[in-house]
Protein backbone atom coordinates (compact mmCIF):
# COMPACT_ATOMS: atom_id res chain seq x y z
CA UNK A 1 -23.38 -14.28 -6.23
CA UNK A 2 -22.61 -16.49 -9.24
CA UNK A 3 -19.40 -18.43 -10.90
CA UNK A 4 -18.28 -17.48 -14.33
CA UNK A 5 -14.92 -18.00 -16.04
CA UNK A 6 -12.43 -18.62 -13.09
CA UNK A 7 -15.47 -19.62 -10.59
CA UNK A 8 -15.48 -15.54 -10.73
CA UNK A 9 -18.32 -14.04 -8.64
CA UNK A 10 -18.91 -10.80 -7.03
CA UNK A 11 -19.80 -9.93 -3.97
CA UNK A 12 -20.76 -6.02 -2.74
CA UNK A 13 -19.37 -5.02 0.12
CA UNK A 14 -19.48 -1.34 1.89
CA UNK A 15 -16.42 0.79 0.95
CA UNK A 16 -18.58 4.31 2.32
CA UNK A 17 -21.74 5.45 2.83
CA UNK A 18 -21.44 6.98 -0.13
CA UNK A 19 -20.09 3.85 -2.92
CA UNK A 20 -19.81 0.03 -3.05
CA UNK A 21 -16.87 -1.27 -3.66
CA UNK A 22 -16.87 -4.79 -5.34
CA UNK A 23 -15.16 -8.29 -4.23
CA UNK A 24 -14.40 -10.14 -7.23
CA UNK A 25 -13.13 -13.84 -6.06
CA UNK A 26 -10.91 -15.63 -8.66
CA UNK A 27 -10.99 -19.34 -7.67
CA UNK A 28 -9.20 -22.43 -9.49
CA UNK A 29 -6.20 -22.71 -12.17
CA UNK A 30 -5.00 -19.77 -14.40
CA UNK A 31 -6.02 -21.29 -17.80
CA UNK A 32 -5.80 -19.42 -21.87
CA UNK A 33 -7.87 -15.97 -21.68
CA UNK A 34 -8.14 -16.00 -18.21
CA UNK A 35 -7.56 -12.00 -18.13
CA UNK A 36 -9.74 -11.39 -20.91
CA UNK A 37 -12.85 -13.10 -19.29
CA UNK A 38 -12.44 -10.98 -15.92
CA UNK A 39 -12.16 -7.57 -18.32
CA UNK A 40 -14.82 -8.65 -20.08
CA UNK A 41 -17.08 -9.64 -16.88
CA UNK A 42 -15.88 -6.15 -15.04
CA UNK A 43 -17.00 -4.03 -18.33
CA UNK A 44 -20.72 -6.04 -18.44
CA UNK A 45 -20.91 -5.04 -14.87
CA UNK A 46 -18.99 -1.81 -15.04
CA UNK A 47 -17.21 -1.99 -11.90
CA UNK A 48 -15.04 1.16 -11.04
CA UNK A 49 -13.63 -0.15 -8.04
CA UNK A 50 -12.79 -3.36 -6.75
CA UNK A 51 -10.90 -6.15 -4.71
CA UNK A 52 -9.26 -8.94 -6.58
CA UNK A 53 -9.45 -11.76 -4.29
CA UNK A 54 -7.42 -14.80 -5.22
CA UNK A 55 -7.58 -18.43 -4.29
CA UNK A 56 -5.31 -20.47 -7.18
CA UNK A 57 -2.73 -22.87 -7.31
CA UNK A 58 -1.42 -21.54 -10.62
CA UNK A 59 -1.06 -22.18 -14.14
CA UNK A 60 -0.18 -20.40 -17.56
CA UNK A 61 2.55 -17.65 -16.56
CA UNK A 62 1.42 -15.23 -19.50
CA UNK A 63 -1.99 -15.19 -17.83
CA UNK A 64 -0.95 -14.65 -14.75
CA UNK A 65 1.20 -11.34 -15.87
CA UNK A 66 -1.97 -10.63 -18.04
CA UNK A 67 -4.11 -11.09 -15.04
CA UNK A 68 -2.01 -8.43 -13.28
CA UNK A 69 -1.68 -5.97 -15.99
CA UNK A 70 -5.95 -5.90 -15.93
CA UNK A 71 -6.14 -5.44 -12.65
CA UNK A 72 -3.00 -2.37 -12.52
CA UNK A 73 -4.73 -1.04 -15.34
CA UNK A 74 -8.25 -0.79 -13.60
CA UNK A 75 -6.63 0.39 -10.11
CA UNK A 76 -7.90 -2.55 -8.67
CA UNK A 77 -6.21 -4.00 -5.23
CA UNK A 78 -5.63 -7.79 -4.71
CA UNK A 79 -5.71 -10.15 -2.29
CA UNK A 80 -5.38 -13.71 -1.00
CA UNK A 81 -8.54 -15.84 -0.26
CA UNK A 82 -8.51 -16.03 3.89
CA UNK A 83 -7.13 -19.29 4.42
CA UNK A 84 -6.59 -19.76 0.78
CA UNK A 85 -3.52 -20.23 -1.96
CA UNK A 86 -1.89 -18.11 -4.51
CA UNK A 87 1.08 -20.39 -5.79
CA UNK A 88 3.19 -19.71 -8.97
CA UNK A 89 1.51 -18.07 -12.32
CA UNK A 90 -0.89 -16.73 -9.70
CA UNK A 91 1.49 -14.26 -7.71
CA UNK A 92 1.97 -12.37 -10.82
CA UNK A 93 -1.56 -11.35 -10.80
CA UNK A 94 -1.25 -11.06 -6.88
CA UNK A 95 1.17 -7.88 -7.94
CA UNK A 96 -1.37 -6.62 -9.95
CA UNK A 97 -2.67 -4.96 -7.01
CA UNK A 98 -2.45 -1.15 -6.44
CA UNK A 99 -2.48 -2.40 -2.80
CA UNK A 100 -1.74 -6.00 -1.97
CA UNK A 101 -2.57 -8.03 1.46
CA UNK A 102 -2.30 -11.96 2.12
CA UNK A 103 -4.11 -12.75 5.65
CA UNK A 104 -1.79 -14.59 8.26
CA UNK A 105 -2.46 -18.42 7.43
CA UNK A 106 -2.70 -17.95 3.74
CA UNK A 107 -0.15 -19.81 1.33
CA UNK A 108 1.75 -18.09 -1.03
CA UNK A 109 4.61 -19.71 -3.42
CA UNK A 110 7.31 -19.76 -6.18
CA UNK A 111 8.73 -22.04 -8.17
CA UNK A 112 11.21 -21.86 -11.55
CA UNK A 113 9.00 -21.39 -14.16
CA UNK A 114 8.67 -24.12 -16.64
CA UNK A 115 7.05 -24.51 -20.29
CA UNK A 116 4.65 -27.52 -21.92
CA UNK A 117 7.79 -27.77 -24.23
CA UNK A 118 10.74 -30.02 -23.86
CA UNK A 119 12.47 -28.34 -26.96
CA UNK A 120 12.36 -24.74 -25.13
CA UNK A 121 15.92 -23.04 -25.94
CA UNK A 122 18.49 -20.86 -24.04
CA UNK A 123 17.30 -17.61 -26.02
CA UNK A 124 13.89 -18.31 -25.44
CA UNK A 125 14.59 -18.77 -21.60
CA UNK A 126 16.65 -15.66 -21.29
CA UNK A 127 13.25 -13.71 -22.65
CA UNK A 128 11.01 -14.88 -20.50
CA UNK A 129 13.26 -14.26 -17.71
CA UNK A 130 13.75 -11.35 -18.87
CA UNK A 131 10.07 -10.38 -19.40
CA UNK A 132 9.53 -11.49 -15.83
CA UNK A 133 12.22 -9.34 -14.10
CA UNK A 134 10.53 -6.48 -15.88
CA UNK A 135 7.40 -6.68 -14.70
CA UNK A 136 8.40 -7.50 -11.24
CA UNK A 137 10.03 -4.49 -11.11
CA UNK A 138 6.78 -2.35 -13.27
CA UNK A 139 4.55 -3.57 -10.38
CA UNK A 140 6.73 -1.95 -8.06
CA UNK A 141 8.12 -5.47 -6.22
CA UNK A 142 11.89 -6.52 -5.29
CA UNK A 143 13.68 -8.17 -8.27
CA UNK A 144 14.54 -10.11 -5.37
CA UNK A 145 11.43 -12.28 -6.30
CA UNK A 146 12.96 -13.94 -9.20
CA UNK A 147 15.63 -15.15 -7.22
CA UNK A 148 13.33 -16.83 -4.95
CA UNK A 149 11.27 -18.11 -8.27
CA UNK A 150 14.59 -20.23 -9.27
CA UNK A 151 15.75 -21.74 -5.95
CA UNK A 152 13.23 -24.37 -6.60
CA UNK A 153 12.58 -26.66 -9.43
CA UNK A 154 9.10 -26.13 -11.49
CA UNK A 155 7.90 -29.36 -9.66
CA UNK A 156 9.11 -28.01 -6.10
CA UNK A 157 7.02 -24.98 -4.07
CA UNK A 158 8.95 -21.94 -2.00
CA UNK A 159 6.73 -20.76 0.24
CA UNK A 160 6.97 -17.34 1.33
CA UNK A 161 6.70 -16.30 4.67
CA UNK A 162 4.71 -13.22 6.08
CA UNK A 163 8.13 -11.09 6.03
CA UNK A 164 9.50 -12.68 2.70
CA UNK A 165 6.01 -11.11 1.45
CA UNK A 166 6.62 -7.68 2.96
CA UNK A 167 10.28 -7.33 2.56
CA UNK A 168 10.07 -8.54 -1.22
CA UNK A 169 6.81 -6.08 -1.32
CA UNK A 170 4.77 -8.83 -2.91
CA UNK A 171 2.35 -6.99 -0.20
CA UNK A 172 2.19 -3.92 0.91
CA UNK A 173 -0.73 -3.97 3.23
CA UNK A 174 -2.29 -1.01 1.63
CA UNK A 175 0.38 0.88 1.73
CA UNK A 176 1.86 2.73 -1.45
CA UNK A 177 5.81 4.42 -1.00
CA UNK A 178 5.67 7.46 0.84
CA UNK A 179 6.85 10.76 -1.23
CA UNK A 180 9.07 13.29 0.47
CA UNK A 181 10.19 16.93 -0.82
CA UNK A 182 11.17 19.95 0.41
CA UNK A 183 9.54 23.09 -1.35
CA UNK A 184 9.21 26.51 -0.47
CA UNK A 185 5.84 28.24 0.40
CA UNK A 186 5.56 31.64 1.12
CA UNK A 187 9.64 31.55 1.99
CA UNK A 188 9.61 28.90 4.61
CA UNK A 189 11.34 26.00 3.88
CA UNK A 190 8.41 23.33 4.02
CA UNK A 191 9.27 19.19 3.78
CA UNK A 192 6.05 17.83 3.05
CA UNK A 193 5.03 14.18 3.27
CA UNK A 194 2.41 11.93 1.41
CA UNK A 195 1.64 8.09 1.11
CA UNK A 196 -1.43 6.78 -0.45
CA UNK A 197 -3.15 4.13 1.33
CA UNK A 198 -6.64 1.57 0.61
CA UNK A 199 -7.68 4.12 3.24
CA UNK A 200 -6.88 7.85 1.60
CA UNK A 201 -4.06 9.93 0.82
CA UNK A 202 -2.36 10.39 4.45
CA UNK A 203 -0.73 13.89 4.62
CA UNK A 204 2.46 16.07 6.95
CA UNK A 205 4.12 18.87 6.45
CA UNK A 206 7.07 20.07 8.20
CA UNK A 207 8.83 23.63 8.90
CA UNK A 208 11.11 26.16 10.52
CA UNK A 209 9.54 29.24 11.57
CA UNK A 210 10.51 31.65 14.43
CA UNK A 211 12.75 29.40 15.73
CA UNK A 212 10.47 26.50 15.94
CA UNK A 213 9.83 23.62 14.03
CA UNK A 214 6.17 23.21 13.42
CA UNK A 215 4.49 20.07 12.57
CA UNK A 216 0.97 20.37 10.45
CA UNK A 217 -0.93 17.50 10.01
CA UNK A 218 -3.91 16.38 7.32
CA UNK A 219 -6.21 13.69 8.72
CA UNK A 220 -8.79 12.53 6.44
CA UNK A 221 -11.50 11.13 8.46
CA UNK A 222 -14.74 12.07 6.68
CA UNK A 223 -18.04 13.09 7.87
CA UNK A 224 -17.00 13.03 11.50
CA UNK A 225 -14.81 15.77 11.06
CA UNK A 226 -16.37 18.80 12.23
CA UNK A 227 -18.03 16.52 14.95
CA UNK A 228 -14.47 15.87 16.14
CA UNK A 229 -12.94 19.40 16.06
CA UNK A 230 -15.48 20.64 18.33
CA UNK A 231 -15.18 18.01 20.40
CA UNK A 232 -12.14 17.51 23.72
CA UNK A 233 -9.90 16.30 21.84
CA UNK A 234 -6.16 14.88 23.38
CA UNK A 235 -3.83 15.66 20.33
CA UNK A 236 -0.68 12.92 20.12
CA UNK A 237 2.32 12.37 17.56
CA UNK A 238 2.78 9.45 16.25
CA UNK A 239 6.14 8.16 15.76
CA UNK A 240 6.59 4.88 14.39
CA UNK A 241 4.35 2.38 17.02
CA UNK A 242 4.53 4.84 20.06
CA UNK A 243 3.10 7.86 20.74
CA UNK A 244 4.06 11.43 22.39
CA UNK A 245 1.40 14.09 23.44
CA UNK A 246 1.36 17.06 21.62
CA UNK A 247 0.93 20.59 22.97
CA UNK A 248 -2.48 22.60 22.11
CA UNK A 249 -2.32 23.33 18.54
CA UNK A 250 -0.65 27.23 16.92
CA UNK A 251 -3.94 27.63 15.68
CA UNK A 252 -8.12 26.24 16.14
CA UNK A 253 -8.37 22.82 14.49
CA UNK A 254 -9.40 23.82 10.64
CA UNK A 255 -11.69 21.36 9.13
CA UNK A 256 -11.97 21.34 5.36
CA UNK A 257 -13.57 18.19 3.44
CA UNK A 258 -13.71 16.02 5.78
CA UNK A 259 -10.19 16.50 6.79
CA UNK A 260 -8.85 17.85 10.10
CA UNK A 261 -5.72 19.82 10.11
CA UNK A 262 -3.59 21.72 13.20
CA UNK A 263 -0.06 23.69 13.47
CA UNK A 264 1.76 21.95 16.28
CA UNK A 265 5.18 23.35 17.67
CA UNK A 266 7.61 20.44 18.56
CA UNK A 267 10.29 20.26 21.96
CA UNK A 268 13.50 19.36 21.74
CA UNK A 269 12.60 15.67 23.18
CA UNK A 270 10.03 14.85 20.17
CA UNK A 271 12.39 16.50 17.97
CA UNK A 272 15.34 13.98 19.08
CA UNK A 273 13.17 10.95 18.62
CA UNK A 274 11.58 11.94 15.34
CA UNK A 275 15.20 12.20 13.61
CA UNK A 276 15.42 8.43 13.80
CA UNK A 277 11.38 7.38 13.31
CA UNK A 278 10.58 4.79 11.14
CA UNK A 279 6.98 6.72 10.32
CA UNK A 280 5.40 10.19 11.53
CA UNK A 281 2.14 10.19 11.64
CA UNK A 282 -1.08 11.93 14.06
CA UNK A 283 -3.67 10.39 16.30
CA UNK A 284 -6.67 12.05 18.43
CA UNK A 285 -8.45 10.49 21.33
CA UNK A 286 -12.07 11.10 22.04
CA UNK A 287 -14.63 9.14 24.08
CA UNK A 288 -11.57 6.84 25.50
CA UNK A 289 -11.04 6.20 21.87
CA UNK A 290 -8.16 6.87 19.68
CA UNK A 291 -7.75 7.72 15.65
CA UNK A 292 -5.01 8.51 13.54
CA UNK A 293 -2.48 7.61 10.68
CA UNK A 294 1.80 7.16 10.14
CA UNK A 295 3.61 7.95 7.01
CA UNK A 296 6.85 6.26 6.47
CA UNK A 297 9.85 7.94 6.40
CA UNK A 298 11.86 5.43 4.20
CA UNK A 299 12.57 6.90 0.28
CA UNK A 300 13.93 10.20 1.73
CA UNK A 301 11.91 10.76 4.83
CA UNK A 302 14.37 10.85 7.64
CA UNK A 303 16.86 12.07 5.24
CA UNK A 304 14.42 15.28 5.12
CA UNK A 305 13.77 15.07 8.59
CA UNK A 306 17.45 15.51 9.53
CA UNK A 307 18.47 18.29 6.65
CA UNK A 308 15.25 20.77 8.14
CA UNK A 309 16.50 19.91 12.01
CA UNK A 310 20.23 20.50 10.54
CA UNK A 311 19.18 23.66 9.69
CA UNK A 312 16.39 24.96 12.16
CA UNK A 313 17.72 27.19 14.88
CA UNK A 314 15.17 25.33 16.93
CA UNK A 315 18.13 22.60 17.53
């Protein structure tokens, strides 16, 4: 490990068996060509894929934006230092991030942005607001943000608190928006969800057929897939943190990739609760052990949910 430009150094850490996935630590004040220095460093070293991990108490707001443009641009995520800061200029490269975490007991904060200038005027202002709003919203946070930024003075710190963070999606805890659409496959009404997460593209599909409504999960767990499927496995549905058994699957567990899939019919009593779940998801135990994923049903989830029940003779 070594210090370069922002007290940047890298440190490998296992992502797989298969790649290394890089820690790149940004330490100290956002200062002039702070995001060309880190593009530069990540092409001599040509890291693909990598964790931005930030520990600053600010600076130059254009850097910071730049900061966070490199690292959307590059599909890096971001993160804040354990125990460390991310205040002001630095929360705009925070939302760089393709997936964005800040550890309990970290400190993040906002203040009204301010320039070296005295003679600053109204119009000038206005566009850097303006700038700002727009790339709040870009990197897929709450405008809500800048509202925060300007209940304190650019001498005074907001601090954020963990749900401030999450409900103003400055994190997202590796979480991306889940997608939900109804298609037709072979002329079955299928509503099919996906989220991408730090951990893999999380997978459910859901359908009306002979009077049932079946639920077909994709679990991407990797090598220990076929290991699994052989294996005595207790099948459970996830709905948002509690879980329901699930009977024995339509079909034998088909593994494909690394990924584990089954055709589950649903009752009437997991079909109640999952009309109103925050998240759907699958989990297996084995060896007292249990495994699984959730996809949330916020940006048309339960709305799809409830239009195939609606509809389904299985109700």
């Amino acid at each position: 490990m070594r210090y370069v430009a922002l007290a940047l150094f890298f440190a490998a850490v296992a992502a797989s068996a298969a790649e290394t996935e890089e820690s790149i630590v940004l330490s100290g004040p956002i200062d002039e060509r702070s995001a060309q220095r880190l593009e530069e460093e990540i092409a001599v070293r040509q890291i693909a894929s990598a964790t931005v991990v930030l520990n600053s108490p600010g600076g130059l707001l254009a850097e910071g934006i730049a900061l966070g443009r490199v690292i959307r641009r590059l599909g890096f995520s971001t993160s804040v230092a354990r125990g460390g800061i991310c205040h002001s200029a630095c929360v705009f490269a925070l939302l760089g991030g393709v997936y964005r975490f800040a550890d309990p007991g970290t400190s993040v904060g906002v203040h009204r942005f301010s320039s070296a200038s005295a003679a600053i005027d109204a119009d000038t202002v206005q566009l850097v607001a303006a700038t700002v709003v727009s790339y709040i919203r870009e990197m897929g946070a709450e405008v809500e943000l800048f509202e925060r930024m300007t209940r304190k003075g650019s001498d005074q710190m907001l601090i954020l608190g963990e749900a401030e963070l999450r409900q103003l999606r400055v994190i997202n805890d590796g979480r991306r928006d889940a997608r939900w659409a109804l298609e037709v496959r072979e002329g079955t009404v299928v509503l099919r969800g996906v989220q991408d997460t730090a951990d893999g593209k999380r997978e459910v599909l859901l359908s009306c057929r002979d009077d049932q409504v079946l639920f077909q999960p994709f679990y991407a767990i990797g090598a220990r897939a076929e290991e699994l499927a052989n294996s005595n496995l207790r099948h459970l549905l996830r709905l948002g943190e509690g879980f329901v058994p699930l009977p024995e699957p339509e079909l034998p567990l088909e593994v494909r990739d690394g990924t584990i899939s089954a055709t589950f019919a649903l009752g009437r009593g997991q079909l109640k609760r999952l009309a109103g779940s925050t998240s759907i998801g699958y989990a297996i135990e084995f060896e007292r052990h249990s495994s699984g994923f959730a996809i949330d049903t916020a940006g048309g989830g339960l709305e799809g949910i409830r239009a195939l029940l609606a509809n389904c003779p299985a109700r």
